[in-house]
Protein backbone atom coordinates (compact mmCIF):
# COMPACT_ATOMS: atom_id res chain seq x y z
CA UNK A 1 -39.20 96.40 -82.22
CA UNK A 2 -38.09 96.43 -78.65
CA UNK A 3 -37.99 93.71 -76.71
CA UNK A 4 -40.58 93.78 -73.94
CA UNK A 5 -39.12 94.04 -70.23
CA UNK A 6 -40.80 91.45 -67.56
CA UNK A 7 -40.70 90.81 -64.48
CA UNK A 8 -39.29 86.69 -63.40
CA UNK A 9 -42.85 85.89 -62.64
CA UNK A 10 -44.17 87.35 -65.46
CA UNK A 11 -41.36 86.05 -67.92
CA UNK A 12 -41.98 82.42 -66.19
CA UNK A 13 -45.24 82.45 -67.14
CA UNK A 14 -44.68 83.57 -70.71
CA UNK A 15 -42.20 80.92 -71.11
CA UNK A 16 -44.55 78.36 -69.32
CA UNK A 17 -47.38 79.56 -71.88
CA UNK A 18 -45.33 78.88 -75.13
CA UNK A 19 -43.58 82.31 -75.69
CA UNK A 20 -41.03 82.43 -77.42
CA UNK A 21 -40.76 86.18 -77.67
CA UNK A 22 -37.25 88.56 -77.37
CA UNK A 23 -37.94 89.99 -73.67
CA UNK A 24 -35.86 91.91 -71.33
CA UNK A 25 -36.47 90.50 -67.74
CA UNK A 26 -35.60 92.28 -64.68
CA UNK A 27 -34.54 90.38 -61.55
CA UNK A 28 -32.32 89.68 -58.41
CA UNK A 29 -29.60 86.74 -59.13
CA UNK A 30 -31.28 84.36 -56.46
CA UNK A 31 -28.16 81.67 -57.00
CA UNK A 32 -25.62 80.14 -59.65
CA UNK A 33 -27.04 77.15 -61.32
CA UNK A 34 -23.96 76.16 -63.62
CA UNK A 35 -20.46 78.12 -62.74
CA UNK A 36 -18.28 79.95 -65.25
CA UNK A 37 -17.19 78.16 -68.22
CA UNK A 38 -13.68 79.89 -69.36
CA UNK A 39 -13.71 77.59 -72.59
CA UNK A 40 -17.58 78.71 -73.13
CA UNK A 41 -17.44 82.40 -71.70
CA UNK A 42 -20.93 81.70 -70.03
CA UNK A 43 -22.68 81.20 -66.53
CA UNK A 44 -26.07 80.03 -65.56
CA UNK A 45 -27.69 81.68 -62.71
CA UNK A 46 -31.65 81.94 -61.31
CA UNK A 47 -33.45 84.70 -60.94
CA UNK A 48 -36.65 86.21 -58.57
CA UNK A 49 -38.27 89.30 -58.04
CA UNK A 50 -37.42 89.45 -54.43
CA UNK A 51 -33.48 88.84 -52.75
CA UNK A 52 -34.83 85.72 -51.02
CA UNK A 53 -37.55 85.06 -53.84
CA UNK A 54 -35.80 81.14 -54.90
CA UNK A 55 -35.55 79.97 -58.65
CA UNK A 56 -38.06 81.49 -60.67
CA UNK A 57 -36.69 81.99 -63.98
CA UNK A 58 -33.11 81.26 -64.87
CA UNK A 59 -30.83 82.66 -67.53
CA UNK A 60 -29.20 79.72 -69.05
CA UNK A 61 -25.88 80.07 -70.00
CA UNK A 62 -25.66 83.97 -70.41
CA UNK A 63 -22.51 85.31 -72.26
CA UNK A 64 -19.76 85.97 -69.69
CA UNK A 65 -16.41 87.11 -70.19
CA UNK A 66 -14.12 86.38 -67.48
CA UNK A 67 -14.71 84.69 -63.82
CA UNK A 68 -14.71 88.60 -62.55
CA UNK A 69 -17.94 89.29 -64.60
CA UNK A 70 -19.82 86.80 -63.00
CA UNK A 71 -22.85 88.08 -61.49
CA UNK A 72 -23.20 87.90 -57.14
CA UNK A 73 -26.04 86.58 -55.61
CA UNK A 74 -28.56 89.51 -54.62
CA UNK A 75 -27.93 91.26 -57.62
CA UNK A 76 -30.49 93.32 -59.45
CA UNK A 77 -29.40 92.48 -63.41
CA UNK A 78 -31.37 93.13 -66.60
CA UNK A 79 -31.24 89.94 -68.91
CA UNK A 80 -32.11 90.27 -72.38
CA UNK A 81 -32.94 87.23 -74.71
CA UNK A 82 -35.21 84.54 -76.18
CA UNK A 83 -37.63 83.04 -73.46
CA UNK A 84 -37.81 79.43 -74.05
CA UNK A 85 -39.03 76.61 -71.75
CA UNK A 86 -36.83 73.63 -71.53
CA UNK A 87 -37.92 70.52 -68.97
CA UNK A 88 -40.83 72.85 -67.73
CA UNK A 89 -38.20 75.19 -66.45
CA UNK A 90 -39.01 79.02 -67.77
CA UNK A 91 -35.47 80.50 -68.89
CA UNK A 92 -33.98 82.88 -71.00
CA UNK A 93 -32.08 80.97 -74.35
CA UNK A 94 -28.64 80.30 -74.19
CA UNK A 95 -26.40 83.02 -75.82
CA UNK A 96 -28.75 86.09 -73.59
CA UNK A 97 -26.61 88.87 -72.21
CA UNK A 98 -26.81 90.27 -68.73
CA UNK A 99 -26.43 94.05 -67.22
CA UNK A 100 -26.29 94.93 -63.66
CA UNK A 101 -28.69 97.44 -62.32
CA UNK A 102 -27.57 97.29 -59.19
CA UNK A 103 -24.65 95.40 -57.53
CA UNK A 104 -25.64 93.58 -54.07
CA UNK A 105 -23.01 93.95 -51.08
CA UNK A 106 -20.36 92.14 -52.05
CA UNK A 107 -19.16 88.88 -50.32
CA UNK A 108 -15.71 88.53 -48.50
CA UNK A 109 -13.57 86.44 -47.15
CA UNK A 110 -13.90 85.67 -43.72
CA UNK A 111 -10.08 83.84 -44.44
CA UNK A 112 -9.39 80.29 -42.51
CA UNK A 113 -12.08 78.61 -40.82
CA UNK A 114 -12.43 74.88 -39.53
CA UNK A 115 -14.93 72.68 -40.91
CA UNK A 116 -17.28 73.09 -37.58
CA UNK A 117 -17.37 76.32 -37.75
CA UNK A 118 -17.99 76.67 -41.56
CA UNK A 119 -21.27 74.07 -40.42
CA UNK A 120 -21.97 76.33 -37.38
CA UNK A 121 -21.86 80.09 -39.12
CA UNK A 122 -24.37 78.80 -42.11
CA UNK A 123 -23.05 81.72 -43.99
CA UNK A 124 -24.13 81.94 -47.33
CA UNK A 125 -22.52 85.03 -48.88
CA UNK A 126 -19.18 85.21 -47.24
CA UNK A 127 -15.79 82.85 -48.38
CA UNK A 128 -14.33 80.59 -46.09
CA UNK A 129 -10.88 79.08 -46.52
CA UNK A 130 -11.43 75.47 -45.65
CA UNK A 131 -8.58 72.89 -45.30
CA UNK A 132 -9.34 69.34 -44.61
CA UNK A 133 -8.83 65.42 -45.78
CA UNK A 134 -10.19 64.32 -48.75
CA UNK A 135 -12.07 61.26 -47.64
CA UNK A 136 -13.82 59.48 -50.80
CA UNK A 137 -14.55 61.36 -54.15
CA UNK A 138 -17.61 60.52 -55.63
CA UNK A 139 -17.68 61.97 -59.42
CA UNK A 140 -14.04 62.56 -60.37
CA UNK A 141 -14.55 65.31 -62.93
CA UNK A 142 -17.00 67.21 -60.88
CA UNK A 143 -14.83 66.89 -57.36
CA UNK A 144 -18.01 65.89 -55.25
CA UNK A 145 -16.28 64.77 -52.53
CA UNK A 146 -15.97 64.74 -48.87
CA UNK A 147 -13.79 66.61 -46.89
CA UNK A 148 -12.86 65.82 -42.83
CA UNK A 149 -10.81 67.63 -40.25
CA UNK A 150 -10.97 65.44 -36.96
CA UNK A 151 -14.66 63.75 -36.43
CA UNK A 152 -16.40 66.93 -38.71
CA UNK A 153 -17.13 66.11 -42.69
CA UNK A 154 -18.41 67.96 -45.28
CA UNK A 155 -20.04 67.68 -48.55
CA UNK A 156 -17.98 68.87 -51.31
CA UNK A 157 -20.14 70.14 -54.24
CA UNK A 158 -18.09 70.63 -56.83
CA UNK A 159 -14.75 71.65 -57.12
CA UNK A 160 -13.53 74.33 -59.56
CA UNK A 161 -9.78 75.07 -60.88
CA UNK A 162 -8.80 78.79 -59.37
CA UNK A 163 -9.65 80.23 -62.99
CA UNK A 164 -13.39 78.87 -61.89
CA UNK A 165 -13.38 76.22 -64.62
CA UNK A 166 -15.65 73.21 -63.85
CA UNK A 167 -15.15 69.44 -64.71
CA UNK A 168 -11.80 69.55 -64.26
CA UNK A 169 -11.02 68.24 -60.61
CA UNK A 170 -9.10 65.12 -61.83
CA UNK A 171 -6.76 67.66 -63.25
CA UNK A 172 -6.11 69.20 -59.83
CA UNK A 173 -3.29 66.20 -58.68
CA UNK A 174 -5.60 65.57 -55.18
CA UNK A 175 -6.82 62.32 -54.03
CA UNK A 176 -8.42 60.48 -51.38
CA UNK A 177 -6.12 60.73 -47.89
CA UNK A 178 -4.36 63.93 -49.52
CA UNK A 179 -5.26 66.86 -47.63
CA UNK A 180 -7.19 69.66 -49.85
CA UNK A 181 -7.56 74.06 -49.25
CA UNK A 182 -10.45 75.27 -51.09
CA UNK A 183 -12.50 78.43 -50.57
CA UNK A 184 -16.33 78.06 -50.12
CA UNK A 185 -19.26 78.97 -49.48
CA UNK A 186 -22.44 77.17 -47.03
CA UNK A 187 -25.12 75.90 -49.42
CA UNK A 188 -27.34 73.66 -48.55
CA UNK A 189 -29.70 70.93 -50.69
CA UNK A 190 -32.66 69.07 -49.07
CA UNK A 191 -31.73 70.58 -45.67
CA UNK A 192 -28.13 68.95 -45.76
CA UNK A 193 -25.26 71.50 -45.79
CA UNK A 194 -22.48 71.73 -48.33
CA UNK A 195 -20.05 73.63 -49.87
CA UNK A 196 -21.23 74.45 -53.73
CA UNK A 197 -18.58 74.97 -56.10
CA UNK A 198 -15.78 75.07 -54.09
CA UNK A 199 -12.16 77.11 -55.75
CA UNK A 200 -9.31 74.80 -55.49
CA UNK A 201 -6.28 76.42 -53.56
CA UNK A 202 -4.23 74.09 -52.65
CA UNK A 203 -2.92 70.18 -52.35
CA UNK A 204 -0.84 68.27 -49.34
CA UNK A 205 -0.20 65.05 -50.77
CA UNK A 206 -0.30 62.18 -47.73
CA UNK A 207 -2.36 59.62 -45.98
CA UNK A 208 -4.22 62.60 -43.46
CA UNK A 209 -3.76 64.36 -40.87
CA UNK A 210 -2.82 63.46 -37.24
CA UNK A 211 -5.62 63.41 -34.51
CA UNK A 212 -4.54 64.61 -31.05
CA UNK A 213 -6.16 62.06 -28.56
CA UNK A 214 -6.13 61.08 -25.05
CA UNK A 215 -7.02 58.20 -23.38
CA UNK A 216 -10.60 57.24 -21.03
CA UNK A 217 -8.05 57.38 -17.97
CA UNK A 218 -6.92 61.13 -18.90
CA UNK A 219 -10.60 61.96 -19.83
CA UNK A 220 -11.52 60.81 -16.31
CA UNK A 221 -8.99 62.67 -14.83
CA UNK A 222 -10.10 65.95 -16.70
CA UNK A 223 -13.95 64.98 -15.95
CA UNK A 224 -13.13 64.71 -11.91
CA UNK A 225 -11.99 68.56 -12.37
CA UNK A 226 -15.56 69.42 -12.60
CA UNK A 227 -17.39 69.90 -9.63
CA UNK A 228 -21.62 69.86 -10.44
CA UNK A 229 -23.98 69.82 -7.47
CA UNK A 230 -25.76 67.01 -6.73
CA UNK A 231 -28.47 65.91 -9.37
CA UNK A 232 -26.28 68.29 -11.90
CA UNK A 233 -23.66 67.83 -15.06
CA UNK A 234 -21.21 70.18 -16.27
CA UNK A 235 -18.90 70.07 -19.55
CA UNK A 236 -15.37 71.19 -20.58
CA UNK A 237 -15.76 74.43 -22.91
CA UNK A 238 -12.41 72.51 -24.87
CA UNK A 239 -13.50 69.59 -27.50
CA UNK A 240 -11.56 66.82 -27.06
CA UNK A 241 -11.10 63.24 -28.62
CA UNK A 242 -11.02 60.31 -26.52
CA UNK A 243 -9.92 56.59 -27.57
CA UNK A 244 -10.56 53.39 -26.21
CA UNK A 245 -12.28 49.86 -26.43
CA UNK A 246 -16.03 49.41 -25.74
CA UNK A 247 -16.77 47.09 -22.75
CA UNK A 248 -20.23 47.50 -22.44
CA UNK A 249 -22.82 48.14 -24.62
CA UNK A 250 -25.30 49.86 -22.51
CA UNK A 251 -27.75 51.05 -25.13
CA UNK A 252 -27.47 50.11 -28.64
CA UNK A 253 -30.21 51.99 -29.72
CA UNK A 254 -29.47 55.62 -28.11
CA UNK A 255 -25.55 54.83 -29.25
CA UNK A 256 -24.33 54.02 -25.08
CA UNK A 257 -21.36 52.82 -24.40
CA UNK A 258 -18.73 52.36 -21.95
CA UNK A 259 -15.30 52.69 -22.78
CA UNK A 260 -11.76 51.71 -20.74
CA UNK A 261 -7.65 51.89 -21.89
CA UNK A 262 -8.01 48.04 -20.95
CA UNK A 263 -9.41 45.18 -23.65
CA UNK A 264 -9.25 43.09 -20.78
CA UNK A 265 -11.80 44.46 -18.39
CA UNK A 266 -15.85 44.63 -18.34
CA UNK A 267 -15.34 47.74 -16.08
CA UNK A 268 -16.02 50.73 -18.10
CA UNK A 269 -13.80 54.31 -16.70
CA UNK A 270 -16.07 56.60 -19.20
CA UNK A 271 -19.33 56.49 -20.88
CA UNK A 272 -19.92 57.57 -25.09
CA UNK A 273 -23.42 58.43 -24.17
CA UNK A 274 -26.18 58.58 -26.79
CA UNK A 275 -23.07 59.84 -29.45
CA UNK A 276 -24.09 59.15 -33.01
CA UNK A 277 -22.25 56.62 -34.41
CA UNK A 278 -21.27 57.45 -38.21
CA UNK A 279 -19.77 54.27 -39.67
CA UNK A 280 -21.13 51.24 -38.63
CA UNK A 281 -22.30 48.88 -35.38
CA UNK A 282 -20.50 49.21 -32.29
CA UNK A 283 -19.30 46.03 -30.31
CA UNK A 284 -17.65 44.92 -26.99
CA UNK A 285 -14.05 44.83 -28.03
CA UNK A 286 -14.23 47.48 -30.90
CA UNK A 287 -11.32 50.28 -30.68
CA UNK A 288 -13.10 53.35 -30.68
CA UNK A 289 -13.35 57.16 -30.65
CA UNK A 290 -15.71 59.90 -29.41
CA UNK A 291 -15.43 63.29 -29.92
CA UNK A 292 -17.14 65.93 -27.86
CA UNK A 293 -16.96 67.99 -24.71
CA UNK A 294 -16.09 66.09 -21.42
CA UNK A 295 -19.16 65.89 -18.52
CA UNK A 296 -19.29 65.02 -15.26
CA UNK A 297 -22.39 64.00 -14.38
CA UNK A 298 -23.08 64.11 -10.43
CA UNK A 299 -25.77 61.58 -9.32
CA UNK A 300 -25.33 61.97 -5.64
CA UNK A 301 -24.12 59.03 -4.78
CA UNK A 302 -22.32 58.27 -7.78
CA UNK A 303 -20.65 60.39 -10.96
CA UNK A 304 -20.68 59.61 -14.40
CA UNK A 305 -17.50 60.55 -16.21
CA UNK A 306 -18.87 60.78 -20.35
CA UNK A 307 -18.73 62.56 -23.50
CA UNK A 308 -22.88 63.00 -24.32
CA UNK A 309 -24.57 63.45 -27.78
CA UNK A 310 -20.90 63.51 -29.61
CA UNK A 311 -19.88 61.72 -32.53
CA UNK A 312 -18.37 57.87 -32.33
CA UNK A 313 -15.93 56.38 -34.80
CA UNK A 314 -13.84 53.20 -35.27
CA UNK A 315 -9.93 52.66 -34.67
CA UNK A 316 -7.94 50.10 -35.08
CA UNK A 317 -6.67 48.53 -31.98
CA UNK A 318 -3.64 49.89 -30.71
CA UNK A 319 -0.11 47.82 -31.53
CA UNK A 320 0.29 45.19 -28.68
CA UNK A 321 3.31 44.61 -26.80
CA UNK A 322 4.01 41.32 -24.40
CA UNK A 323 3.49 41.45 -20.91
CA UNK A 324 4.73 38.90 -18.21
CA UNK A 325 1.98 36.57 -16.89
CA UNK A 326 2.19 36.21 -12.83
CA UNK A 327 1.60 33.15 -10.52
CA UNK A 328 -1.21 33.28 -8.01
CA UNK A 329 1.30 34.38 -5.04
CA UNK A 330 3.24 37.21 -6.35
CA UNK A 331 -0.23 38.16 -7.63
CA UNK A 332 -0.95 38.14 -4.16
CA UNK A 333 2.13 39.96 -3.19
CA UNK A 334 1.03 42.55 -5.44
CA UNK A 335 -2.29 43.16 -4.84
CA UNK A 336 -1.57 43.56 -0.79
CA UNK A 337 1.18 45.63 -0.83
CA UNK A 338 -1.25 48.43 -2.16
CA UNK A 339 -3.01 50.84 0.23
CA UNK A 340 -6.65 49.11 1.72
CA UNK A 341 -8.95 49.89 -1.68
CA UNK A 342 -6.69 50.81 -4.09
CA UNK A 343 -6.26 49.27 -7.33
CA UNK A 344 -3.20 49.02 -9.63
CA UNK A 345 -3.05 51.29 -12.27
CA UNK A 346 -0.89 48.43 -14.91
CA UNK A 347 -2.83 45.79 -16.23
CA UNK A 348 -1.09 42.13 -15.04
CA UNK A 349 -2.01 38.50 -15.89
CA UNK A 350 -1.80 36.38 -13.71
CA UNK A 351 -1.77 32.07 -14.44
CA UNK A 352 -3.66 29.38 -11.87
CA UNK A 353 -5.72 27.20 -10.78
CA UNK A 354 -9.51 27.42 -10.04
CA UNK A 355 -9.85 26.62 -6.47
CA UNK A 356 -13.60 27.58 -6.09
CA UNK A 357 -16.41 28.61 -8.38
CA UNK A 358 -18.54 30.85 -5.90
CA UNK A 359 -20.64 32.39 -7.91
CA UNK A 360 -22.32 30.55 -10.71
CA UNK A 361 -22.39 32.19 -14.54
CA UNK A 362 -24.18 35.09 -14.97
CA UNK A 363 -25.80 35.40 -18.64
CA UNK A 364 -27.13 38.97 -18.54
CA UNK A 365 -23.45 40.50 -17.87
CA UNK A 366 -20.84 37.28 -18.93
CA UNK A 367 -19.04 37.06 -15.95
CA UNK A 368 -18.98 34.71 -12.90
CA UNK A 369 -16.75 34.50 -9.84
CA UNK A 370 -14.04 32.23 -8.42
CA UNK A 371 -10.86 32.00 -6.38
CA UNK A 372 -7.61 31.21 -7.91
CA UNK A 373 -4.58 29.09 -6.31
CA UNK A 374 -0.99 27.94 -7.60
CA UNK A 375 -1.67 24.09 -6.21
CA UNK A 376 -3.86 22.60 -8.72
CA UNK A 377 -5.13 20.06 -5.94
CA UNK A 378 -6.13 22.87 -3.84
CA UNK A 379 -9.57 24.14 -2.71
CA UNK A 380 -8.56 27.12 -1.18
CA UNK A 381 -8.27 30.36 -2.99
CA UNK A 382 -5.50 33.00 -3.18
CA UNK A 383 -6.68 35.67 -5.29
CA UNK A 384 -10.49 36.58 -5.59
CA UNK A 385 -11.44 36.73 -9.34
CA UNK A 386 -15.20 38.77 -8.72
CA UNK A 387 -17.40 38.82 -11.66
CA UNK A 388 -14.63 37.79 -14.35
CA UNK A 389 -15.45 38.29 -17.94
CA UNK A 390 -15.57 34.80 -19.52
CA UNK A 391 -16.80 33.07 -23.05
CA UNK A 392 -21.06 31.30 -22.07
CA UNK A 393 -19.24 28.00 -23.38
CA UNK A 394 -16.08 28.45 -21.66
CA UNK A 395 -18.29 28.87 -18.22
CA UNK A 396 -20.42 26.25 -18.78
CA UNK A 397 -17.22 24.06 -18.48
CA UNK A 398 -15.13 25.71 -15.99
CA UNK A 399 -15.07 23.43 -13.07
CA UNK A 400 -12.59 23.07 -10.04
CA UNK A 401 -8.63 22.56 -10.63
CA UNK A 402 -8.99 24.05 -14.34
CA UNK A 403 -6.67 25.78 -15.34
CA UNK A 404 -7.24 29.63 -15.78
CA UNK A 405 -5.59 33.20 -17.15
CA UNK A 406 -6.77 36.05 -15.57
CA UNK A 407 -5.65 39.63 -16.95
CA UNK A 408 -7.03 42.80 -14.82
CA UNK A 409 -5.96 45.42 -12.79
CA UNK A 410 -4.62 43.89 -8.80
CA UNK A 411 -7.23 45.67 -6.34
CA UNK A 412 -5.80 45.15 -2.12
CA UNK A 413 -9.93 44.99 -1.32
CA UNK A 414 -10.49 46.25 1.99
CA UNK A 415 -14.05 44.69 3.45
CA UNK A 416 -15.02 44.02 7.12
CA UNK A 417 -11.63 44.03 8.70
CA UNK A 418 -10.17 41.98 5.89
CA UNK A 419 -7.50 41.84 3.18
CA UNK A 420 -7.91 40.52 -0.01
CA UNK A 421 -6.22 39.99 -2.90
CA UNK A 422 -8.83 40.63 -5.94
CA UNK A 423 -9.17 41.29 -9.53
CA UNK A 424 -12.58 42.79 -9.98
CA UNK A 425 -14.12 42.58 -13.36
CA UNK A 426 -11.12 40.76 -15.42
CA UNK A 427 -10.76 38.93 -18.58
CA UNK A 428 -10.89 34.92 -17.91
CA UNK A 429 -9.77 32.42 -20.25
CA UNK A 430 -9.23 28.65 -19.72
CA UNK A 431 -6.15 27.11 -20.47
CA UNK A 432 -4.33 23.92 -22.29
CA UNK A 433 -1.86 22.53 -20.00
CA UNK A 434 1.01 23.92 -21.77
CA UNK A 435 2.63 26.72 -20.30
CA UNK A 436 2.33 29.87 -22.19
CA UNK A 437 4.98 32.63 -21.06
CA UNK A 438 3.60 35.56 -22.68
CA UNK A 439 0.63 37.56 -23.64
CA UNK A 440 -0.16 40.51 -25.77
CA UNK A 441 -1.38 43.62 -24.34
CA UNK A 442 -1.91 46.92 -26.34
CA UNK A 443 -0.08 50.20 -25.88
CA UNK A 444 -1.94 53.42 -26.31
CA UNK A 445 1.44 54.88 -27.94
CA UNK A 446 0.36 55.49 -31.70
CA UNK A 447 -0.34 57.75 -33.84
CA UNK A 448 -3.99 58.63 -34.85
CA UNK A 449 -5.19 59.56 -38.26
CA UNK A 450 -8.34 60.91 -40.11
CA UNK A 451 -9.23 59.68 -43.30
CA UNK A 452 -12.64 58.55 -45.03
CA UNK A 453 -14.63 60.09 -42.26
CA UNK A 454 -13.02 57.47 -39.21
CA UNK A 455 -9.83 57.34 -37.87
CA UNK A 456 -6.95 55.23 -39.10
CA UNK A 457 -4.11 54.31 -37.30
CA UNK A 458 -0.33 54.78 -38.40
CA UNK A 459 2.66 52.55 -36.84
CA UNK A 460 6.27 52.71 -38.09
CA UNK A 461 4.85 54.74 -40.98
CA UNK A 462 2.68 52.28 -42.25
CA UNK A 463 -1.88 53.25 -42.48
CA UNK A 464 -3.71 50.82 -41.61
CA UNK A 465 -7.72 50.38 -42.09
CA UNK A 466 -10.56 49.74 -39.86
CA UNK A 467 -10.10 45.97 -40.48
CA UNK A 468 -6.36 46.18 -39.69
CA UNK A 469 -5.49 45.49 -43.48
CA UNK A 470 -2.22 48.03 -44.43
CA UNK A 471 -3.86 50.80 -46.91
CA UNK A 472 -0.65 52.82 -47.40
């Protein structure tokens, strides 16, 4: 007798009901559930009655010859078999055979792509080529894994050999930090995007790949290039990483920070503002990076200089190198052989006494004021220390003739007719009496990596992880 042809819905509900019944069912291939098995010559794919119809009935593990045979999605196929229900889901037995009826428009390959714009193009028919760093592998057989290039990540689904055989990624030779070519296709499961059943193309072994950054000082520069009206912003049509330490956090919550080239300043040169943050907390002190198009934001009266609603990762701290500490008068020296208002553009320290504590500790921002001299008897200040970063305990202590290290940028302040020698916003630490010669202050010459999602850091060839513990 002939089998009886169905439609999905009707075949569903036959298998629902208890059929059991040889059927021919008529549908359009909706998506793959399992991919080709070369050992098994099978595939597992859904099926509906409409293109965009879902998974209705499926045809579990249909006979399949080669990787080539495998049906495309929007296909109209004829699959003959045993209904069955397994797990309440309606399907057509294992062992069925499959005709097409009608072949849908066959995919292509669109050929390289980045990660953001495989996210951004939500194609789901078309191939990508996809080449990124394999940050953490979560089943090793399967390959689910995620893959980065610079700040964007993606969720690997499954990674096949290029014959299209599944289970088999630990056979492939890649590894977390190597960097991985596959070709894919956007899925997506529970809203979140992915890349199903990627093919395996290609391995690179080594520890990532390098990040091209600049620092808050170049970002301001870049930022000042943009001229908003008042009450107006406007952005860079360029991407572009920036690195450097947090010295404010403005607001936790909405991910606001200010960032500066200098550990040892309060003073932030450029704002993260509301970035998502995709690792963990973010903290005064923390090296960081944000990734997103540069704004200047014109307030009138003031700009903001910021990279708004990008994405915020840790560093580790660039390598520091020594710098000289000054005395109060070549400080001094310094500071007012500068133009009236202009600040230094190096970072100095300079080592003294406090002459005069003139304005008391501030909790809300950590800083307080005082003037600095080389006589430790003396009341009368050299160099104007205004609103200097300083430990609540260290404060609470700090009293006249103490001695002090300041480290800031030397500003010749200009104010009512007057001169002054000032570092605005420094980093104040009291001292033992011993003389200490040299401090460490960081370089912004390294080299940048990607790996795990967050960027690493690489000096003399050695990695180096987000707690500054060598990983490779």
């Amino acid at each position: 007798m002939a089998a009886t042809s169905m439609t999905c819905a009707e075949a569903a509900a036959a298998a629902l009901g208890g059929s059991t019944a040889e059927a021919v069912v008529r549908g359009y291939v909706t998506s793959i559930a399992e991919a080709f098995s070369a050992k098994n010559k099978n595939v597992s794919f859904w099926m509906a009655d409409t293109e965009d119809g879902g998974q209705v009935f499926e045809a579990f593990r249909a006979a399949c010859e080669t990787a080539e045979d495998v049906p495309t999605v929007g296909d109209l196929v004829e699959v003959t078999g045993t209904l069955t229900k397994y797990n309440s889901t309606p399907e057509m037995a294992k062992g069925c055979t499959f005709t097409v009826i009608t072949p849908a428009d066959k995919p292509v390959n669109l050929g390289p792509k980045t990660i953001a714009e495989f996210l951004e193009m939500k194609n789901k028919k078309d191939t990508c080529v996809l080449t990124g760093v394999i940050t953490s592998v979560l089943k090793e057989d399967y390959g689910n894994l995620y893959l980065a290039e610079n700040l964007d990540t993606l969720y690997v689904y499954g990674v096949l050999t290029p014959e299209g055989e599944a289970k088999k990624f630990n056979t492939l030779g890649a590894d977390v930090t190597d960097t991985m070519t596959i070709k894919a296709v956007y899925g997506e499961h529970n809203g979140q995007p992915q890349a199903p059943n990627a093919v395996f193309v290609s391995v690179l072994k080594g520890p990532g790949v390098e990040l091209d950054t600049i620092t808050t000082a170049e970002a301001v520069a870049i930022a000042k290039t943009l001229e908003p009206a008042s009450g107006k912003s406007l952005s860079t049509a360029e991407t572009y990483v920036v690195g450097g330490f947090v010295v404010k956090v403005k607001d936790a919550a909405k991910h606001t920070y200010y960032m500066s080239d200098d550990a040892n300043t309060t003073y932030g040169d450029f704002q993260a503002y509301q970035c998502a943050t995709i690792d963990s907390e973010v903290n005064v002190g923390d090296y960081v990076f944000v990734r997103g198009k540069i704004m200047n934001y014109n307030g009138g009266t003031y700009s903001n200089y910021e990279i708004s609603g990008g994405t915020l990762v840790h560093g580790v701290a660039p390598e520091p190198t020594e710098l000289d500490t000054l005395s109060v008068a070549d400080a001094v020296t310094i500071a007012l052989a500068l133009e009236n208002n202009e600040t230094s553009t190096e970072t100095y320290a300079v080592r003294g006494y406090v002459a005069k504590i003139y304005e008391e500790y501030n909790e809300q921002y950590s800083n307080l004021s005082i003037y600095m001299t080389d006589d430790a008897t003396s009341t009368f200040g050299d160099l104007q220390c205004r609103r200097a970063s300083i430990d609540a305990e260290a404060a609470q202590a700090l009293a006249p003739h103490d001695k002090v290290l300041i480290v800031g940028k030397l500003t010749n302040n200009f104010y009512n007719e007057t001169n002054t020698a000032q570092i605005y916003q420094g980093k104040l630490t009291v001292e033992e009496e011993q003389a200490i010669e040299k401090i460490l202050m960081n370089d912004s010459q390294i080299k940048k990596v990607i790996m795990n999602g967050v960027v690493y850091i690489v000096r003399d060839g050695k990695m180096f992880d987000l707690q500054g513990a060598q990983v490779r």
